[in-house]
Protein backbone atom coordinates (compact mmCIF):
# COMPACT_ATOMS: atom_id res chain seq x y z
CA UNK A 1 3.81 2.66 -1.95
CA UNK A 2 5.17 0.60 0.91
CA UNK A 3 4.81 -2.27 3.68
CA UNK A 4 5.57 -1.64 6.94
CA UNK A 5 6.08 -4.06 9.80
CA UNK A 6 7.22 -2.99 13.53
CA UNK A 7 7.68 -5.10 16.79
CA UNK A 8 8.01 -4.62 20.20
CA UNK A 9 8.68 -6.77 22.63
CA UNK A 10 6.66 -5.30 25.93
CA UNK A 11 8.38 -8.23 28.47
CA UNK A 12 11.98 -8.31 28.93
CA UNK A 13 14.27 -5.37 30.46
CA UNK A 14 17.78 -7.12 29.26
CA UNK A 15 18.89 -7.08 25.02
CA UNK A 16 19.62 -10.78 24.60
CA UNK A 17 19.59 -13.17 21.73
CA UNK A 18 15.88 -13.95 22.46
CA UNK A 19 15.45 -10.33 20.42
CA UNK A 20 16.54 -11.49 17.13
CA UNK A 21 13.74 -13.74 17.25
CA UNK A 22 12.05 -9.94 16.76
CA UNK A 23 14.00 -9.66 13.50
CA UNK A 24 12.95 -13.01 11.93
CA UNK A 25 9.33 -12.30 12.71
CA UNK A 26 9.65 -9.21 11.06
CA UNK A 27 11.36 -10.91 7.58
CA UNK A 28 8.45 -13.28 7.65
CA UNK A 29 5.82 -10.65 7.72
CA UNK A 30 7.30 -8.15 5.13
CA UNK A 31 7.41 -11.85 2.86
CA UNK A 32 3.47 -11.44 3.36
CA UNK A 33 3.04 -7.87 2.42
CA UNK A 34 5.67 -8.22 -0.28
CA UNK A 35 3.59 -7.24 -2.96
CA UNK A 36 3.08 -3.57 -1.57
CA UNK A 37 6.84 -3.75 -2.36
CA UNK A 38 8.86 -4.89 -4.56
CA UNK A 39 12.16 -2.95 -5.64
CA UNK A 40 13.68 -2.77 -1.67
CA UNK A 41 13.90 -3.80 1.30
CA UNK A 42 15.42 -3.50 4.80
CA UNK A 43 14.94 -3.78 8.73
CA UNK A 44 16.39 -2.04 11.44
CA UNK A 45 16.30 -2.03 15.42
CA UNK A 46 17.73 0.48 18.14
CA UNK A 47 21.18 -0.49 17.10
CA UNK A 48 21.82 -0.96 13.51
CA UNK A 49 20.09 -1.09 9.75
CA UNK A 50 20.15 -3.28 7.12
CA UNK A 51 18.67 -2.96 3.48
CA UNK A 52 19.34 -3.88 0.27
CA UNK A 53 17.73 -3.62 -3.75
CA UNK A 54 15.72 -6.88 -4.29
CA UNK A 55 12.98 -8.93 -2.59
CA UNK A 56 12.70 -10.20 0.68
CA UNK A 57 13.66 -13.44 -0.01
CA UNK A 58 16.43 -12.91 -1.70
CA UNK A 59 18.07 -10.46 0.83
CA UNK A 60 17.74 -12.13 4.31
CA UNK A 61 19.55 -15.76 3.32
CA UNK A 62 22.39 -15.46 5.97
CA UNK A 63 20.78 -16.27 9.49
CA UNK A 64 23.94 -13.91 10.75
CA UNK A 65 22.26 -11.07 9.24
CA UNK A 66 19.17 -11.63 11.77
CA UNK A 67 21.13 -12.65 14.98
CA UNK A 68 22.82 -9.30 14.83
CA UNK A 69 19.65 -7.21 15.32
CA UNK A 70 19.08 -7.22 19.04
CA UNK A 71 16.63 -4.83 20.23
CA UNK A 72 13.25 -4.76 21.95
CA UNK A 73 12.14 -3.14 19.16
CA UNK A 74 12.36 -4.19 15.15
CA UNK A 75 10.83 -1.96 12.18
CA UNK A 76 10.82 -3.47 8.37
CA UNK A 77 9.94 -2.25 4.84
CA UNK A 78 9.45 -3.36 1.31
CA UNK A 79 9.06 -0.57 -1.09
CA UNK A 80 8.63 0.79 -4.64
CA UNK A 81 10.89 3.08 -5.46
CA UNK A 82 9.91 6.25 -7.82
CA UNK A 83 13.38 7.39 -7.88
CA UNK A 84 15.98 3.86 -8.17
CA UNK A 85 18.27 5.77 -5.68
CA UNK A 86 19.73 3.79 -2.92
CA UNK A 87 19.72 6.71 -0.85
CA UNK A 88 15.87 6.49 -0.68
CA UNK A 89 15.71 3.35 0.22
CA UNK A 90 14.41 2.80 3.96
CA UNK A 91 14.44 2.42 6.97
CA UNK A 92 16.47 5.67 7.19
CA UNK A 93 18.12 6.95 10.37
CA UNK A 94 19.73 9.73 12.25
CA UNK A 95 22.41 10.06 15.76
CA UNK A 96 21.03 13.51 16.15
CA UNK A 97 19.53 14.13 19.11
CA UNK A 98 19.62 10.33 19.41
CA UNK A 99 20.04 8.07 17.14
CA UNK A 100 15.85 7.38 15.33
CA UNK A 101 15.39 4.92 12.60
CA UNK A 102 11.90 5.44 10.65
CA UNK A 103 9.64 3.46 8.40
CA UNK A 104 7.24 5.50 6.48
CA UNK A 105 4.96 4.30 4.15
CA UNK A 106 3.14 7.32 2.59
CA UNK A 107 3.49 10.30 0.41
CA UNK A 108 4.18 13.92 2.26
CA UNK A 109 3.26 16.34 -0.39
CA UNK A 110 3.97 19.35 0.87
CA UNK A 111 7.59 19.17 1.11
CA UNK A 112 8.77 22.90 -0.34
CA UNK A 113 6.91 24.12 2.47
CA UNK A 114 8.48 21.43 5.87
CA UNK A 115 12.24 22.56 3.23
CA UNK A 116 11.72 25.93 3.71
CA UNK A 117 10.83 25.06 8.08
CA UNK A 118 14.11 22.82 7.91
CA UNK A 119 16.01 25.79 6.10
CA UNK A 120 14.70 29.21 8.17
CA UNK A 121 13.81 27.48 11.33
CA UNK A 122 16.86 24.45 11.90
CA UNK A 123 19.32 25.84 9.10
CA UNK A 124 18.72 22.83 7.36
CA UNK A 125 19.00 22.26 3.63
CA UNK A 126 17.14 19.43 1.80
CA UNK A 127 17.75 18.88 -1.69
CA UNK A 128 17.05 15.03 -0.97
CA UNK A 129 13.86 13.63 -3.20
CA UNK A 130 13.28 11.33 -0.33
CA UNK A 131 9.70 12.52 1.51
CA UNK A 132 10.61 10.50 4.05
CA UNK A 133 13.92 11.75 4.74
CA UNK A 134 12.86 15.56 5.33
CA UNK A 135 10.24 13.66 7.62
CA UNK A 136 12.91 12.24 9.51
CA UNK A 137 14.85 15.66 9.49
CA UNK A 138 11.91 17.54 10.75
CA UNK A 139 10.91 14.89 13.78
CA UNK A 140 14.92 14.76 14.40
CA UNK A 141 15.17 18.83 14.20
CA UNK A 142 11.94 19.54 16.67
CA UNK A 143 12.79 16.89 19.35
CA UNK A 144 16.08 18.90 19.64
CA UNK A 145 14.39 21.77 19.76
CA UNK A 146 12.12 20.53 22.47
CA UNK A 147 15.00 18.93 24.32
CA UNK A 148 16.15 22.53 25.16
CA UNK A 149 13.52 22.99 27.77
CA UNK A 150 13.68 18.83 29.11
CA UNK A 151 16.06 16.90 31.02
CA UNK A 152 15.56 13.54 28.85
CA UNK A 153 12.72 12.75 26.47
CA UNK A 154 9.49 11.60 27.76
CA UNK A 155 5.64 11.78 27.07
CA UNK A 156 4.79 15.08 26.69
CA UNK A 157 7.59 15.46 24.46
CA UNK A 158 6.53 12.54 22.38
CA UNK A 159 2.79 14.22 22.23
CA UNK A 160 4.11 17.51 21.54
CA UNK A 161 6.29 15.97 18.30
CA UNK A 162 3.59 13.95 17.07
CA UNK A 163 1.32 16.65 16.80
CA UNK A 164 3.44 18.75 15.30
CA UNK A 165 3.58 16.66 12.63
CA UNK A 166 0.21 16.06 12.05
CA UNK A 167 -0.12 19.81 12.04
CA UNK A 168 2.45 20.44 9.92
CA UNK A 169 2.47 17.33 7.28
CA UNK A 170 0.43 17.25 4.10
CA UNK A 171 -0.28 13.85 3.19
CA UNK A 172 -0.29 10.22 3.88
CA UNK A 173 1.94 8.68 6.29
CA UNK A 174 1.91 6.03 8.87
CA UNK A 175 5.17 5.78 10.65
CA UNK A 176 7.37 3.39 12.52
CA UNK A 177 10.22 5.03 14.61
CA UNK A 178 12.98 3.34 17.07
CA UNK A 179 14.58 5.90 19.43
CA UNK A 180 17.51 4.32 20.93
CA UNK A 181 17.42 4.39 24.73
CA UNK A 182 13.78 5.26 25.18
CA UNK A 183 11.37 3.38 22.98
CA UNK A 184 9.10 2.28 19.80
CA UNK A 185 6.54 5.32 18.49
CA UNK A 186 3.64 4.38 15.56
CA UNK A 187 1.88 7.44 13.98
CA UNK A 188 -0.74 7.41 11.38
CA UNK A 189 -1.65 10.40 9.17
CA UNK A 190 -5.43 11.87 10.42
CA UNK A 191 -6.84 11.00 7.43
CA UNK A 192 -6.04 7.49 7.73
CA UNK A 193 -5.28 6.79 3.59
CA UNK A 194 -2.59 4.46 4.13
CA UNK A 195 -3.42 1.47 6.14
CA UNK A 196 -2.07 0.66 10.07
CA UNK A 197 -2.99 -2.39 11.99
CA UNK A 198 -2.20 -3.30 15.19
CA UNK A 199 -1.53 -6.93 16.28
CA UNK A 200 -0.42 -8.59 20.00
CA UNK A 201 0.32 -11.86 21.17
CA UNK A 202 1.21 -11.91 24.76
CA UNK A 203 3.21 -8.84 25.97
CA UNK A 204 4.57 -8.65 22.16
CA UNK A 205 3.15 -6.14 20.16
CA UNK A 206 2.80 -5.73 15.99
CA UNK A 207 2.18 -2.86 13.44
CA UNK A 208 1.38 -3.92 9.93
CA UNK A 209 -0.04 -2.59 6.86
CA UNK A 210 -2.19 -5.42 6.40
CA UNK A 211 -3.67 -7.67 8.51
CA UNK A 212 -2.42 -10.54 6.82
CA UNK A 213 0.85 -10.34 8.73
CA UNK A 214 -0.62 -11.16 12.23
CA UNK A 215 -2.36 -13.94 10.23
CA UNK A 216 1.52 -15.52 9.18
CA UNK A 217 3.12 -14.36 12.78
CA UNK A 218 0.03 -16.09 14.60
CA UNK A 219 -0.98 -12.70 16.16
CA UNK A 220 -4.62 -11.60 17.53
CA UNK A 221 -5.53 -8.68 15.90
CA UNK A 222 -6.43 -5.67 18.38
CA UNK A 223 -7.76 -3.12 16.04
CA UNK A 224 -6.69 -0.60 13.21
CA UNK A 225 -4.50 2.79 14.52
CA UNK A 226 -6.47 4.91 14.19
CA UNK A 227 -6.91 8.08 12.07
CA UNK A 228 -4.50 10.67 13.78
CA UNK A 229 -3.22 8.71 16.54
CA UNK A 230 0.17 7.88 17.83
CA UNK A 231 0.95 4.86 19.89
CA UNK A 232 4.06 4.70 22.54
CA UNK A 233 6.15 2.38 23.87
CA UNK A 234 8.89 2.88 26.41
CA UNK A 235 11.61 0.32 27.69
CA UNK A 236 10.12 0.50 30.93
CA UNK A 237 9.52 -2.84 32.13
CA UNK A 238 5.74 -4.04 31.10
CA UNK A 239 4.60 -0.96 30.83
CA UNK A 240 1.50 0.03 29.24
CA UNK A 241 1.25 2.35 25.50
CA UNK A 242 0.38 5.61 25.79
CA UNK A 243 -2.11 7.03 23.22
CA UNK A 244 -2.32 10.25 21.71
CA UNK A 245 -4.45 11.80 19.12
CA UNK A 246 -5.44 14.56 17.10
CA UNK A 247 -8.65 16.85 17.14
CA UNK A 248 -9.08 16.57 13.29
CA UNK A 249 -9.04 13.23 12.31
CA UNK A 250 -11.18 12.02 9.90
CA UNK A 251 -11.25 8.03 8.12
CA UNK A 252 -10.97 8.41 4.68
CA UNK A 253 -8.44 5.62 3.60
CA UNK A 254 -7.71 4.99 -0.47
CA UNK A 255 -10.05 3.57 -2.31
CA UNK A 256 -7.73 2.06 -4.08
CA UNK A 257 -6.46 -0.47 -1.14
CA UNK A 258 -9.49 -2.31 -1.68
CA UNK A 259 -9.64 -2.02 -5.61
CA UNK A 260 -5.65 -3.30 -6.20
CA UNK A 261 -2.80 -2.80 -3.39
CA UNK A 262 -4.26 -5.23 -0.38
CA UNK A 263 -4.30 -9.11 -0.25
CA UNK A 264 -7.28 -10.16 -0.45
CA UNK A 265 -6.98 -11.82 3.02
CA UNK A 266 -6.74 -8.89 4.81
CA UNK A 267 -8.98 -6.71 6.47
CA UNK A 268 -8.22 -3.02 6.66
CA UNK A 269 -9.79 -0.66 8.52
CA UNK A 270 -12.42 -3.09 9.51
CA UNK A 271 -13.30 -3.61 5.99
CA UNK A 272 -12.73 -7.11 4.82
CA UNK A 273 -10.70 -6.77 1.35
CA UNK A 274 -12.63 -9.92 0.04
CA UNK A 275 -15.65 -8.71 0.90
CA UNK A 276 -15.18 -5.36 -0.70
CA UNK A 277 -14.31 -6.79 -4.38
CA UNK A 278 -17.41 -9.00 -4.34
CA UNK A 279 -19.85 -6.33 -3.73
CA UNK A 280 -18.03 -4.08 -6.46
CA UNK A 281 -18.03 -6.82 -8.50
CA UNK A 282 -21.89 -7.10 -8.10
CA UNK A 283 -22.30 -3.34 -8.86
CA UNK A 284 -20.27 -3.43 -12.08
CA UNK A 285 -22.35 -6.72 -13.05
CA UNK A 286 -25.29 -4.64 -12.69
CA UNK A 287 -24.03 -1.96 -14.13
CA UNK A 288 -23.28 -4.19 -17.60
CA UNK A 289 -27.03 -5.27 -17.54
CA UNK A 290 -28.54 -1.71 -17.24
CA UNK A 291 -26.13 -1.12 -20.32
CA UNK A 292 -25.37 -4.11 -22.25
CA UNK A 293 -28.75 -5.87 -21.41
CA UNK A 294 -29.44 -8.61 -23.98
CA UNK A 295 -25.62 -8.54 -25.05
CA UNK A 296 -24.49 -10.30 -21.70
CA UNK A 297 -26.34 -13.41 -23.03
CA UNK A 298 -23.63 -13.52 -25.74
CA UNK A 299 -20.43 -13.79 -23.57
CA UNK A 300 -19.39 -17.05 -22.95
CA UNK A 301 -16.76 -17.04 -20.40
CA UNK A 302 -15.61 -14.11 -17.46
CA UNK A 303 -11.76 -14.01 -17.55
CA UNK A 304 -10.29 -12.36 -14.76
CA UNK A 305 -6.87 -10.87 -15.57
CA UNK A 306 -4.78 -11.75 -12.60
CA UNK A 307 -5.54 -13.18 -8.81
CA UNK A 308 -6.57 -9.72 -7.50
CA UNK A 309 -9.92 -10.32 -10.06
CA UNK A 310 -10.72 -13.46 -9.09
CA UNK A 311 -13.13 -11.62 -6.13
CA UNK A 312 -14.63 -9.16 -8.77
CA UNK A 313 -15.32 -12.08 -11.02
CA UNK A 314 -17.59 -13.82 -8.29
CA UNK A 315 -19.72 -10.75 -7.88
CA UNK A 316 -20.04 -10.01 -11.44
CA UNK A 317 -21.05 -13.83 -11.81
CA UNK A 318 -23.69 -13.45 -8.95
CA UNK A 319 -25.60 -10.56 -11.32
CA UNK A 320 -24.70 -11.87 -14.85
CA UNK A 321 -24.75 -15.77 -14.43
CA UNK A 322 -21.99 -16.84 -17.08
CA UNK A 323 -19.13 -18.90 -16.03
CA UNK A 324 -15.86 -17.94 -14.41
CA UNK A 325 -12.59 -19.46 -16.62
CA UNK A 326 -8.94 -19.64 -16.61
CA UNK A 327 -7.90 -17.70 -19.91
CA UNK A 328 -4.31 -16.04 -18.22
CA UNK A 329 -1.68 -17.40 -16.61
CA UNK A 330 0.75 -15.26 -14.36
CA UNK A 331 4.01 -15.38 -14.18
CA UNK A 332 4.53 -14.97 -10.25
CA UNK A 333 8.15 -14.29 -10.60
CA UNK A 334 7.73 -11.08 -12.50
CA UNK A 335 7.01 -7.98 -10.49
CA UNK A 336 3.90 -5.83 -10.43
CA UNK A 337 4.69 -3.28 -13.05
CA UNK A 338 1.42 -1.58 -13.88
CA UNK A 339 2.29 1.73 -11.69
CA UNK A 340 5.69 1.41 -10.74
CA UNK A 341 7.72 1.09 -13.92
CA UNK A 342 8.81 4.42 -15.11
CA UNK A 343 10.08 3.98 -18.92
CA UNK A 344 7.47 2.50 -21.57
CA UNK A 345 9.98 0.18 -23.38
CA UNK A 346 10.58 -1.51 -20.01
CA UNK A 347 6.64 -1.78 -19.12
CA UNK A 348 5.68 -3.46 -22.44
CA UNK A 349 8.54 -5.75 -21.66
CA UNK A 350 7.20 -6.99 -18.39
CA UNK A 351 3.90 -6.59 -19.38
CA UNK A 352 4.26 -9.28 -22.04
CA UNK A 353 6.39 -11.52 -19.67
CA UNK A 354 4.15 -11.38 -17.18
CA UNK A 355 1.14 -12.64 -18.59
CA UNK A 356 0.43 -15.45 -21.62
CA UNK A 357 -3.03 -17.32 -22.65
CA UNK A 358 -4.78 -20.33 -22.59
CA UNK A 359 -5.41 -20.55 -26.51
CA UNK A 360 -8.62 -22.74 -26.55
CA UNK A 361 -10.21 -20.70 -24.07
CA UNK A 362 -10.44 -17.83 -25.89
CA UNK A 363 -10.85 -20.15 -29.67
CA UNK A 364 -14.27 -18.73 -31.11
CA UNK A 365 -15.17 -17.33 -27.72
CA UNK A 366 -17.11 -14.33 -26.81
CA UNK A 367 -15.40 -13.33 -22.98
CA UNK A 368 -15.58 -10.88 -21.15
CA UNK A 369 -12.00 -9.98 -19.73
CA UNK A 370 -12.30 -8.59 -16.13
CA UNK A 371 -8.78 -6.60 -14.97
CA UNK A 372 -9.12 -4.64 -11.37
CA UNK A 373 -8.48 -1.50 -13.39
CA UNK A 374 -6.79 0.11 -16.81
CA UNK A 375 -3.92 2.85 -16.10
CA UNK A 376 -1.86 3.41 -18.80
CA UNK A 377 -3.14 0.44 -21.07
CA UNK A 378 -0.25 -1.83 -21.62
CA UNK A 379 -1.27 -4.52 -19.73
CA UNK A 380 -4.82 -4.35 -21.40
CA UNK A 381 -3.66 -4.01 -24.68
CA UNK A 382 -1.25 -6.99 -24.56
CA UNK A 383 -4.00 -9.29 -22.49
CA UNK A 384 -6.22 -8.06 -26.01
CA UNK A 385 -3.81 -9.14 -27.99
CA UNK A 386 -3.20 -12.43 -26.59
CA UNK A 387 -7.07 -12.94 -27.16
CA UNK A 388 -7.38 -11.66 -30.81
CA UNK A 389 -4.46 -13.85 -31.62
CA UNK A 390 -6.08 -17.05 -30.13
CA UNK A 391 -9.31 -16.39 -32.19
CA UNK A 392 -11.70 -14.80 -30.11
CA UNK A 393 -14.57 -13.79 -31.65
CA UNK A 394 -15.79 -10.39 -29.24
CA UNK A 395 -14.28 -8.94 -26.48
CA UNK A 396 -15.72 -7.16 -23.41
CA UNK A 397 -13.36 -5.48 -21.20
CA UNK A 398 -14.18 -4.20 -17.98
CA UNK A 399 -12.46 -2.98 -14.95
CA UNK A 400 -13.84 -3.18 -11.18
CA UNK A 401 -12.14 0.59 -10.90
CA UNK A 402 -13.49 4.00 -11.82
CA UNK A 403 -11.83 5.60 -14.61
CA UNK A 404 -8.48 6.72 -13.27
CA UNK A 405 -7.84 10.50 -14.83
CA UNK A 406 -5.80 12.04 -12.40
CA UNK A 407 -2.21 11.45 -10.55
CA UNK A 408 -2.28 9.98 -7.16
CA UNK A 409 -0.43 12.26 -4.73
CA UNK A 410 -0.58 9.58 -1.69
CA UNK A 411 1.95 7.09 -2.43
CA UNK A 412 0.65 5.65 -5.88
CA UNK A 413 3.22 6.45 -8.54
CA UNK A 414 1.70 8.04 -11.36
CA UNK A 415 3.65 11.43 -12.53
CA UNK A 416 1.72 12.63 -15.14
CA UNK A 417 -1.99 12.51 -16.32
CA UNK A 418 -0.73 12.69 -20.15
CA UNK A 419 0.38 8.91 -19.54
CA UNK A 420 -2.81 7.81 -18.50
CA UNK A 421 -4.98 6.01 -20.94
CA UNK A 422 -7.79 7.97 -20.12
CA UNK A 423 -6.13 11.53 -21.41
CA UNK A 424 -8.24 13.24 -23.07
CA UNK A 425 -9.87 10.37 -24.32
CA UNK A 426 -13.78 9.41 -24.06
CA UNK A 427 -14.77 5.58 -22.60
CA UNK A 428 -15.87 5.07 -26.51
CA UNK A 429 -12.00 6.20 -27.96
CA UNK A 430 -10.45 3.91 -24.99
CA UNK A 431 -12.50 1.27 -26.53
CA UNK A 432 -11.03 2.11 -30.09
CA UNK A 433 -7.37 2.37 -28.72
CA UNK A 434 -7.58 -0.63 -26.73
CA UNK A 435 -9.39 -2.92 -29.80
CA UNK A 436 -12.80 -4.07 -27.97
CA UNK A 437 -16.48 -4.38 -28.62
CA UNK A 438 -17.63 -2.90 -25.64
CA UNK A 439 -15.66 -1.61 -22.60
CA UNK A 440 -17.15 -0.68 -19.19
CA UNK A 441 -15.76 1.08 -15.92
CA UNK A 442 -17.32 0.64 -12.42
CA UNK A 443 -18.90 3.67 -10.90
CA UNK A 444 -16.81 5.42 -8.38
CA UNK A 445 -20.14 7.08 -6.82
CA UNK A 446 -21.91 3.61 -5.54
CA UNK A 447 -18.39 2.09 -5.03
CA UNK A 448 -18.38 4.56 -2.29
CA UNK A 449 -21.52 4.40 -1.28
CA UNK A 450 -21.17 0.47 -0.95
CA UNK A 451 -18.54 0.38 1.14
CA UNK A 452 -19.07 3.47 3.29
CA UNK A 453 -22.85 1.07 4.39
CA UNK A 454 -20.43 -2.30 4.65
CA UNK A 455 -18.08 -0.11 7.38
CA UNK A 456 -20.02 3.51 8.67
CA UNK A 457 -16.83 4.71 10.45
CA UNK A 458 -15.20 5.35 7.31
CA UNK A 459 -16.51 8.63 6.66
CA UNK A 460 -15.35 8.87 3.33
CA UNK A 461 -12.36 7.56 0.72
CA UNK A 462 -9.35 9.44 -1.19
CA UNK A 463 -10.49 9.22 -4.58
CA UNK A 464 -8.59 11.59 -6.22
CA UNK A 465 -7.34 9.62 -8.88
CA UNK A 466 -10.83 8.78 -10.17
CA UNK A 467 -12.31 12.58 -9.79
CA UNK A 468 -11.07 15.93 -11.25
C-alpha cells in the first residue's frame, strides 16, 4: 500500500527555479497522505530521484534537497514496504530508451507470467521482488520495442503502451511516470481498486490518492481517473491532456479504502469517506439490535478504538442511542502496524505502545469497544486487556468490517490466511480467544449494497479479503 502524488506544471516552456516550487508542493501533499505510508519515501522529476527509509518529515529537512528538483513535472511516494529492501523503495527509474521514473501504488499479481514476457520476448531476467520494478521493465522494454517503427515518441505510442499494459497486467495499479524530454503520463488499473484523483489550479495540474491533498495544496478538484484510463501531458507549451482508455473497464475500487486506508476527509471515487463510515456504522448498529436486542440497554459507553472509528461510532450511536466516550488514547508517533508489521514479537510491541486507557472509563463499565476491523487480533486483544485490567465489568467488541478470511492480493499486506484471527475459527471461538461477552462483525453483503445506492457508478467493490 502506497500514496502517490504527481505535478505538472502545464504553463512554462523554460526549467527554472520557479519548478522546485513543484517539489515542495509535492512534500506537503505526501505529509497528508502519510498514513497510506509509512516505512519510505521519495520524489523524483525528469532529472533526478531522491528517497530515503523514514517519514516525510523527517527526510525533506534540507531546503537544498527541494531546490535541486527542477522539472515541469514532480512524482512522490510514501510506502509500506513488505520486503525492508531499499531496492524496493520508489520512485524507481530507468535511461533505457529514455530515462522514466515511476510511482506505482498497487499490487501486479501476475508477475511469473510479465517475467517470463521480459525473459522470452526482451531477454530480460527479473529475479527482483519489486512488482513495480518488472512494471517499469516491461513499459521501458515495449516503448523500445515500439520505437523501432517511430522517429521520436508521441501519442499513439503512448496509447499503444498504455494499453498494453492494461492488457497485459493483473492487478491494481495506478501509475505516475516522468519521461525525460517528452512529458508526465497517469494510468489507473481498469478496475479502478486503488484510488486516483485528479486536481488543477490554474494551468497546474495534480494526481493524488486522496483527495485530501488538493484540500492542503489549495487545488479544485476535477474528478477521479477513471477506471482504465491514461492521462498525457507533453512539454508542449499549454497544451491540452490527451485521454485514453480501455474497452473493459469496470469501477470496483477496495472496499477496504473506505473501511481503514483513507482519511476520513477525503472523497474517493465520488464517495465521501465520512459519509461511508456513518452509514456502515448505522448498519452494524442495526445489526447489534436484530441480535443483541435487550442487551444494548446494558452498555454504557461506545469506545471507538482509534480516530478512523470515531465515524462508525456516530452511526452506531444514531441506531443504538448510548453515548460516545474517550476510553483510548493513541500514540500518534507510533506507526500503523496492524497489516504491515511482519514478525509477531515486533507487532505486540507496537501494539502495546501504541495504544493505553483511560482507567475510570472503563471502572465497572459495560462498553462496547468499536475498532474499524480485527486482522490478526493483537491490537484487539491488548485494547481487551487494557479494559479487563481497569475493571470493566462486560465487553462488546465489534468491528465496522466483514470478517477478513482471506489474503489481500491488491496492495494490502497479508501473506498468509493461517495468521488471520479468523482461521479456522467460528465468530463464537474469536469471541473465546479474544476474552469478550459478545462480539459482532458488520455484514459485507449490505455494506455493499449501501454504498453501491450512496455512488451507482461503482459497479461493484474488491472484497476478496472478506469472501472465499
Amino acid at each position: 500500500m502506497s500514496g502517490i502524488i504527481g505535478i505538472f506544471d502545464n504553463s512554462i516552456i523554460e526549467y527554472d527555479a520557479f519548478h522546485s516550487q513543484l517539489a515542495n508542493q509535492v512534500v506537503d501533499g505526501l505529509l497528508s497522505v502519510q498514513h497510506r505510508g509509512q516505512y519510505s519515501v521519495g520524489i523524483a522529476d525528469e532529472h533526478m530521484i531522491y528517497k530515503k527509509r523514514g517519514l516525510v518529515r523527517d527526510t525533506f529537512i534540507d531546503d537544498n534537497i527541494l531546490s535541486a528538483f527542477t522539472g515541469r513535472s514532480c512524482i512522490g511516494i510514501v510506502q509500506y514496504s513488505t520486503t525492508r529492501s531499499y531496492n524496493d523503495i520508489q520512485p524507481l527509474y530507468t535511461n533505457f530508451p529514455r530515462r522514466i521514473s515511476i510511482c506505482h501504488n498497487g499490487n501486479i499479481i501476475n508477475l511469473d507470467e510479465v517475467r517470463d514476457i521480459l525473459k522470452n520476448t526482451y531477454h530480460m531476467i527479473f529475479p527482483t521482488t519489486s512488482d513495480s520494478e518488472v512494471l517499469l521493465a516491461l513499459y521501458s522494454c515495449k516503448l523500445h520495442e515500439l520505437l523501432q517503427t517511430q522517429e521520436k515518441i508521441n501519442e499513439i505510442v503512448i496509447e499503444k503502451l498504455s494499453q498494453y499494459l492494461q492488457d497485459i497486467l493483473h492487478g491494481s495499479f495506478c501509475i505516475l511516470l516522468t519521461i525525460h524530454d517528452y512529458g508526465f503520463v497517469v494510468i489507473r488499473d481498469k478496475r479502478g481498486i486503488r484510488p486516483l484523483i485528479w486536481g488543477k489550479k490554474d494551468e497546474t495540474h495534480i494526481f493524488a490518492s486522496e483527495s485530501v491533498a488538493m484540500n492542503v495544496l489549495d487545488y479544485d478538484i476535477v474528478r477521479d481517473i477513471y477506471p482504465g484510463e491514461t492521462i498525457l501531458f507533453t512539454l508542449q507549451h499549454n497544451n491540452t491532456p490527451r485521454h485514453f482508455f480501455t474497452t473493459t473497464s469496470i469501477l470496483s475500487p477496495c472496499l477496504y479504502e473506505y473501511i481503514y486506508f483513507a482519511r476520513v476527509d477525503s472523497v474517493i471515487d465520488n464517495l465521501s469517506v465520512l459519509d461511508a463510515r456513518v452509514q456502515i456504522g448505522k448498519l452494524l448498529g442495526e445489526k447489534m439490535m436484530k441480535r443483541w436486542g435487550g442487551r444494548c440497554n446494558m452498555i454504557d459507553y461506545i469506545i471507538p478504538v482509534s480516530d478512523t472509528c470515531s465515524a462508525f461510532a456516530n452511526g452506531i450511536q444514531t441506531v443504538i442511542n448510548k453515548p460516545i466516550k474517550q476510553g483510548l488514547v493513541k500514540n500518534q508517533y507510533i506507526d500503523r502496524t496492524s497489516i504491515i508489521m511482519q514478525k509477531e514479537k515486533v507487532i505486540d510491541k507496537q501494539v502495546k505502545q501504541k495504544i493505553c486507557g483511560i482507567q475510570h472509563v472503563f471502572q465497572d463499565k459495560t462498553v462496547l469497544i468499536l475498532d474499524d476491523s480485527i486482522i490478526r487480533g493483537n491490537t484487539s486483544k491488548h485494547i481487551i486487556h487494557i479494559a479487563r485490567k481497569f475493571g470493566c465489568k462486560k465487553i462488546f467488541f465489534a468491528s465496522c468490517s466483514p470478517m477478513i478470511i482471506e489474503t489481500n492480493q491488491y496492495g494490502i499486506f497479508i501473506p498468509t490466511k493461517e495468521e488471520l484471527i479468523s482461521f479456522e475459527r467460528t465468530e463464537h471461538e474469536i469471541a473465546k480467544e479474544l476474552n469478550v461477552e459478545f462480539l459482532i462483525y458488520n455484514d459485507l453483503d449490505s455494506i455493499v449494497k449501501e454504498l453501491k445506492r450512496m455512488n451507482s457508478n461503482i459497479k461493484d467493490f474488491e472484497v476478496s479479503m472478506f469472501s472465499s
